[in-house]
Every structure is written in C-alpha cells, then in structure tokens.
Protein backbone atom coordinates (compact mmCIF):
# COMPACT_ATOMS: atom_id res chain seq x y z
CA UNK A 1 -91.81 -47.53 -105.23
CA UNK A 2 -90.91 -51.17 -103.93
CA UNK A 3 -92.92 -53.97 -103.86
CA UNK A 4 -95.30 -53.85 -100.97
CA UNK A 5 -94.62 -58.06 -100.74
CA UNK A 6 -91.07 -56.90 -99.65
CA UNK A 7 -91.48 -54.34 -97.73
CA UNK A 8 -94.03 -55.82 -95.39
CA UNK A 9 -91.30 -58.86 -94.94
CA UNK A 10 -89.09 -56.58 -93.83
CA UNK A 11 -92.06 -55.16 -91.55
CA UNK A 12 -92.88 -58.81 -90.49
CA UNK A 13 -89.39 -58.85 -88.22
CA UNK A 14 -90.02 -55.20 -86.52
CA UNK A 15 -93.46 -56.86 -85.58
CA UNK A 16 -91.97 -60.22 -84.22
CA UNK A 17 -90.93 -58.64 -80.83
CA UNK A 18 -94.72 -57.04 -80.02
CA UNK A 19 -96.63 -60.05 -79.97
CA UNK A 20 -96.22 -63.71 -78.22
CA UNK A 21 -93.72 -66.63 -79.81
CA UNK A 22 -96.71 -68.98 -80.46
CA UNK A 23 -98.18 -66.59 -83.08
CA UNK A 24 -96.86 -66.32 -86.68
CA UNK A 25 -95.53 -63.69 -88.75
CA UNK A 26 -94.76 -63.50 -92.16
CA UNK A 27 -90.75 -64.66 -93.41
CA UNK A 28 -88.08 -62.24 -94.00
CA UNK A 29 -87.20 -61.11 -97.40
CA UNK A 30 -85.96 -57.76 -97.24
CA UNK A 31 -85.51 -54.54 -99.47
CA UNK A 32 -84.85 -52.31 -96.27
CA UNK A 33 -86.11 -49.28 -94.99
CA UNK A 34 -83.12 -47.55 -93.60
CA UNK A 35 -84.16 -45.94 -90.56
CA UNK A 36 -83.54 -45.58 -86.62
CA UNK A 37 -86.41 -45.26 -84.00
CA UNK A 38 -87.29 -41.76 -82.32
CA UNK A 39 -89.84 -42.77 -80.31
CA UNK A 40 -92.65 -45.09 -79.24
CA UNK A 41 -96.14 -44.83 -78.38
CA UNK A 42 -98.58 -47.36 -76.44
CA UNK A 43 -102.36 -46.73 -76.44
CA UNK A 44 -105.47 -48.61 -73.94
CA UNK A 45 -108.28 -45.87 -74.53
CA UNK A 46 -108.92 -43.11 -76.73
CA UNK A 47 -108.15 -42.94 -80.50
CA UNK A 48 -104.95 -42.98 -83.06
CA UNK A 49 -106.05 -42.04 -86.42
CA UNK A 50 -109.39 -42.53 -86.21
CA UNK A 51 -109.10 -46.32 -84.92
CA UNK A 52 -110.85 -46.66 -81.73
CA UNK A 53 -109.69 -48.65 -78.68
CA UNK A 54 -112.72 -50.89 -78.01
CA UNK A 55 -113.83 -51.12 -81.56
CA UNK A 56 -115.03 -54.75 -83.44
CA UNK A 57 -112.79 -55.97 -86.27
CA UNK A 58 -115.00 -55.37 -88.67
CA UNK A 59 -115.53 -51.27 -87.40
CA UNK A 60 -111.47 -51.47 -87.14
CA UNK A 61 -111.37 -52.87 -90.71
CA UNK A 62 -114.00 -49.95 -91.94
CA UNK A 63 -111.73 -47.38 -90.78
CA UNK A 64 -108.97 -48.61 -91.96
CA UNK A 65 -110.10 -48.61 -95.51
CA UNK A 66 -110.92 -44.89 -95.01
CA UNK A 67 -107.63 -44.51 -94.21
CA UNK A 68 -106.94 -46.09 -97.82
CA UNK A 69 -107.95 -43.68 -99.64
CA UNK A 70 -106.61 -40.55 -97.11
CA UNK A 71 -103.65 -42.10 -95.65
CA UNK A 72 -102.54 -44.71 -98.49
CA UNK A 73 -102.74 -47.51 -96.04
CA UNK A 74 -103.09 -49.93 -98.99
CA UNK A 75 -102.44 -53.05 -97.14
CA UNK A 76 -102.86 -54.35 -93.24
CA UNK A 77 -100.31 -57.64 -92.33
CA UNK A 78 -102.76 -60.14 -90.21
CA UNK A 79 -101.05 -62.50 -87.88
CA UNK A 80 -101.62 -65.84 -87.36
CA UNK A 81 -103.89 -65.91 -90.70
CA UNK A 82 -103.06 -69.89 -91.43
CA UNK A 83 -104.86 -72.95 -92.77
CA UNK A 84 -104.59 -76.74 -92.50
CA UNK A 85 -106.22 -77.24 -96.06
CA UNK A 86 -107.87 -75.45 -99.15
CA UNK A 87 -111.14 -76.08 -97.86
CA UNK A 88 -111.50 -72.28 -96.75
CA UNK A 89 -109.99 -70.09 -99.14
CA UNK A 90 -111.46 -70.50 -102.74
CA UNK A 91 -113.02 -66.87 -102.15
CA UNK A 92 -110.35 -66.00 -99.59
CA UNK A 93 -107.29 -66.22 -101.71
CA UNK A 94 -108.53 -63.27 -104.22
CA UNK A 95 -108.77 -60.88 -101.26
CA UNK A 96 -104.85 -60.68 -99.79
CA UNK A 97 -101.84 -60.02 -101.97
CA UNK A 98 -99.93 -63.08 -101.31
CA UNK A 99 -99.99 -66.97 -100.19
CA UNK A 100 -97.21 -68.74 -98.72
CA UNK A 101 -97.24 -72.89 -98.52
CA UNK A 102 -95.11 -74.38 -96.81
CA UNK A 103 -94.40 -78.02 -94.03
CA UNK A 104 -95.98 -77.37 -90.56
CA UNK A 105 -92.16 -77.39 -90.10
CA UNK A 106 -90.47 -74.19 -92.57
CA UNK A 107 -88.64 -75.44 -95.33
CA UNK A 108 -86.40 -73.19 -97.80
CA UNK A 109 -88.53 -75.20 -100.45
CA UNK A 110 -91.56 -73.25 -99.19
CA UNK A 111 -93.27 -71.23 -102.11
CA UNK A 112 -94.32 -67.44 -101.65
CA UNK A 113 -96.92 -66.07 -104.24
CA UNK A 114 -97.68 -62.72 -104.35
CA UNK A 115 -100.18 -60.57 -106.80
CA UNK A 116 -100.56 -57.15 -108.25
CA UNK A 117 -103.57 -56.42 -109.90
CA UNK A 118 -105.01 -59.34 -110.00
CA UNK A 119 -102.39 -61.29 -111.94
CA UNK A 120 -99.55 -63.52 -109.78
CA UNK A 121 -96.65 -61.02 -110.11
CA UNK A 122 -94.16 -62.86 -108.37
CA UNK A 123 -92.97 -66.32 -107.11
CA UNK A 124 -90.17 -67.09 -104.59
CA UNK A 125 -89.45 -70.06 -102.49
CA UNK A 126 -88.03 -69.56 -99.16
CA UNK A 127 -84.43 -69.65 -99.94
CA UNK A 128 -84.87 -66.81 -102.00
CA UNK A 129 -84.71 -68.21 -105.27
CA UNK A 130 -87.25 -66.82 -107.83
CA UNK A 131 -89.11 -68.76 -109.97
CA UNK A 132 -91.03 -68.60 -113.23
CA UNK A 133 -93.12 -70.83 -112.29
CA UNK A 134 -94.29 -73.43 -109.39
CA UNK A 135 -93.83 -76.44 -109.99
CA UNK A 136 -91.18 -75.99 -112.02
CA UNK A 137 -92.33 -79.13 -114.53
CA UNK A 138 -95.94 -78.44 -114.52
CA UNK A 139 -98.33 -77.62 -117.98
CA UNK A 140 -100.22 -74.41 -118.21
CA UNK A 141 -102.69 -76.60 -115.99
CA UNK A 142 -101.04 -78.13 -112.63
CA UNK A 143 -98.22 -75.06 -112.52
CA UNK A 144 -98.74 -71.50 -111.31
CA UNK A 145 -97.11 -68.58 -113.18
CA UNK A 146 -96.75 -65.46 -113.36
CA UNK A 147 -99.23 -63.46 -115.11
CA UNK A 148 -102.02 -66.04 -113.89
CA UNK A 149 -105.12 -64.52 -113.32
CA UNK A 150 -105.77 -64.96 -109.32
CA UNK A 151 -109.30 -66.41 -109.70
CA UNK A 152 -108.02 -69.03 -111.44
CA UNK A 153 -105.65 -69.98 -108.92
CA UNK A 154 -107.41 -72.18 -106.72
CA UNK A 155 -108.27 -74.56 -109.35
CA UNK A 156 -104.46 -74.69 -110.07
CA UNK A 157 -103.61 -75.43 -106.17
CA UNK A 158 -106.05 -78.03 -105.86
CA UNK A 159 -104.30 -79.96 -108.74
CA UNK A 160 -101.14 -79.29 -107.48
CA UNK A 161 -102.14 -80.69 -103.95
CA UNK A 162 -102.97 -83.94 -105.31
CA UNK A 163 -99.33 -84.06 -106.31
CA UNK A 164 -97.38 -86.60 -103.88
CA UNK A 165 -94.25 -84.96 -104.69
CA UNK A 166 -96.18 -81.27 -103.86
CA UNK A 167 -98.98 -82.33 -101.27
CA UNK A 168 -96.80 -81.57 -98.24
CA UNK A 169 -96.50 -78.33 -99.30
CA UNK A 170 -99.72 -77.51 -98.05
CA UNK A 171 -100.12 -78.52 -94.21
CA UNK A 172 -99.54 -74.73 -93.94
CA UNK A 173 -100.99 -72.23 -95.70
CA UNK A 174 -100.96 -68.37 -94.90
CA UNK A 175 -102.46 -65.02 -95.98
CA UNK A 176 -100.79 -62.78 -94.07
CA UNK A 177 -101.06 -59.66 -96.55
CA UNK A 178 -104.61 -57.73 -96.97
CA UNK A 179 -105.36 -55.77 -99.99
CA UNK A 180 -107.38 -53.24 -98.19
CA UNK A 181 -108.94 -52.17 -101.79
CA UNK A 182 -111.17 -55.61 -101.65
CA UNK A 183 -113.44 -56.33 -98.61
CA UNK A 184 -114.08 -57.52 -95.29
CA UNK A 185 -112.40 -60.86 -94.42
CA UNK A 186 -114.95 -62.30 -91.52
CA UNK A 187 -111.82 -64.34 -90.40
CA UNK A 188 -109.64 -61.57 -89.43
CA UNK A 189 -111.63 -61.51 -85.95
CA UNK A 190 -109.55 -64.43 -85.16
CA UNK A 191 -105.94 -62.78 -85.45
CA UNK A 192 -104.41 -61.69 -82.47
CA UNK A 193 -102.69 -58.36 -84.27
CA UNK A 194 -103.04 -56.20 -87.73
CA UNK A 195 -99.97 -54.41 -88.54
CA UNK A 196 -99.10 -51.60 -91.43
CA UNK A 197 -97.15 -48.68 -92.19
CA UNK A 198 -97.58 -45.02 -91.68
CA UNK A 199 -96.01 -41.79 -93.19
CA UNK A 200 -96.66 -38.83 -91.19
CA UNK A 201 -94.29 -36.57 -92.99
CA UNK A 202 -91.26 -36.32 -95.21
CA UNK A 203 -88.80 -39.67 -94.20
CA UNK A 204 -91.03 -40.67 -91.90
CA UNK A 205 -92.37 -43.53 -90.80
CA UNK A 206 -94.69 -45.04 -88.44
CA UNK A 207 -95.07 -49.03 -87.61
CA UNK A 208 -98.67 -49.20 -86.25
CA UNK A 209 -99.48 -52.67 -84.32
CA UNK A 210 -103.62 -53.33 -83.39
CA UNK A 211 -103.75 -55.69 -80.86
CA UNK A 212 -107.26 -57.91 -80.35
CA UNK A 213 -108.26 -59.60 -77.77
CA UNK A 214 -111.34 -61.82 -78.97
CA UNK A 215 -112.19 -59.90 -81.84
CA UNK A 216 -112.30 -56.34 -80.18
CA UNK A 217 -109.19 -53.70 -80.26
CA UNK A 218 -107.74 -53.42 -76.77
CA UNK A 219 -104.16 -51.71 -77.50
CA UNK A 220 -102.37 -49.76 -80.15
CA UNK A 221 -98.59 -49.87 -80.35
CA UNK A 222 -96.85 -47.55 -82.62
CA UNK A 223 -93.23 -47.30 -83.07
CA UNK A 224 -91.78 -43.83 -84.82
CA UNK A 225 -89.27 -43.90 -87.35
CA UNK A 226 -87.29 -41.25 -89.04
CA UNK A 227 -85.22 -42.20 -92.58
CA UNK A 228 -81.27 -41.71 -92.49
C-alpha cells in the first residue's frame, strides 16, 4: 500500500474545488489513484456512515475513530489547520502524520515532514526533492532526520527557528494530516472541512468532505469513484 502522505496530496486537489479560495489545503505530490467519478452525493440532515448532520466536532471526531477500526479510516485531512509560531504545537505535532513549513508566501524551498510510527519517515521540500535530512548542514542536534523519534522533534524545530538562514521557514506552519489512532485535537473545531477516503467495495472509492460551520457539522459532500 502507498504512503498515506501521498495519497492524501493527491486527495488535497479533489478537495480544492468544495470549499472557498481563502481556506488552505494541503500541496500536491501525487502517486495517483486512477479513477473517474460515477456519482455524487450532498447531505443537510440525516446520517452517512454513522456521522450525524448537526453533530459537535468532537462527537464527529468520536465517530470517526469508530470508523477506524471498522472502516480503516486511519486518517481525516483538516483544512485550514495553520500556525504563525511554535507556541501551540509542542503536544500538537505528535498527534498528525505530517508538518509542512513554509513563507506566508509558498516557496519550492518549503519542507514537508511526514511520520510513520512515530519515527519521521520522510522529508521533501516543495519542489519535490527528497531529503535525508533538514537542514541539510545541521548536527544530530539543529537537523531533523529520518528515523527521529517525533517527541523529540519540537526541541529540534525550536533550534532550527532561531536559525536566520531557517527562521522564515516558519511564518507558516500546517498539520493538515490526523492520525485518527491518537486523540482528540480541541483545535479541529476551528477548521472549516475534514476530508478522507472511503472504500465501499472492490475499486471503489469514496471522497467524503464534512463541512462545519462554527464547530458543528452542517453538510456532507461525497463524491463516488470507481478504479479503471
């Protein structure tokens, strides 16, 4: 099976025409799902899977992670999930698969950092190019690489952030992928859509948008897929 990192990239553009242009999805690195749509579903009441129109983030959230475990709904994408600063995430970071920093204005020198359990598994900066390691100079110390134990990784970023050459790099940082195996991010209630994946049966697939509207559920937007 493919990363999940690429995957929901790929994902990231399918979502990019359900929401408004001010909000932000993840970038576009992409292993692709070969596919064409068969349909396309829109929901304002009732139920899709057990998620309830109506429902709180966090109820939304606790469903979801039943859906885990029967559904393999291992990760949710959360929109607009971006910080100024560190300040917030020293117990954030562990809880979503990846980090991107980046300019308030994209740059292909922006760094993507994604995990797999628990250890950074990979590292790639916007352009595409992969790295060992971030910076590329750095000791054991002021560099993140992979095979770096996540909870360590704060420490790292807040020594590379009092880099001049590096500090830049964080006037935007996002964690836009959920590891639905941890728990209950209180700052999700702020994102104006979840996103994941669905397979209902043999190739497949269902894109499932949640859309909130200060903190509650108020539509579900599902777009069918079937693999060529």
């Amino acid at each position: 099976m493919k990363s999940n990192f690429i995957a929901i990239l790929f994902l990231s553009v399918l979502a990019s025409s359900c929401i408004k242009e001010e909000t932000e999805v993840p970038p576009i690195v992409c292993d692709c799902f070969s596919s064409q749509i068969i349909g396309k579903d829109s929901l304002m009441s009732g139920s899709h899977l057990g998620i309830e129109i109506g429902g709180n983030a966090y109820e939304i959230y606790k469903t979801l992670e039943q859906l885990r475990d029967t559904k393999n709904v291992r990760y949710i994408n959360v929109v607009n999930n971006i910080f100024s600063g560190l300040g917030q995430l020293q117990e954030r970071i562990p809880l979503y698969q990846s980090i991107f920093l980046d300019e308030q204005k994209g740059t292909d020198s922006g760094v993507q950092i994604s995990f797999e359990n628990n250890k950074v598994s990979k590292i790639f900066l916007n352009s595409g190019r992969q790295l060992s390691q971030w910076p590329g100079f750095g000791d054991a110390a002021t560099s993140i690489r992979t095979g770096d134990d996540v909870v360590f990784l704060y420490a790292k970023l807040l020594k590379i952030n009092k880099l001049s050459a590096y500090a830049n790099k964080f006037e935007r940082i996002s964690l836009f992928t959920k590891d639905m195996s941890l728990k209950y991010d209180p700052i999700l209630a702020q994102s104006p859509q979840w996103y994941f994946t669905h397979i209902p049966g043999d190739k497949l697939m269902d894109l499932i948008h949640l859309n909130f509207k200060d903190g509650k559920l108020v539509k579900i937007n599902i777009i069918h897929y079937r693999n060529n």
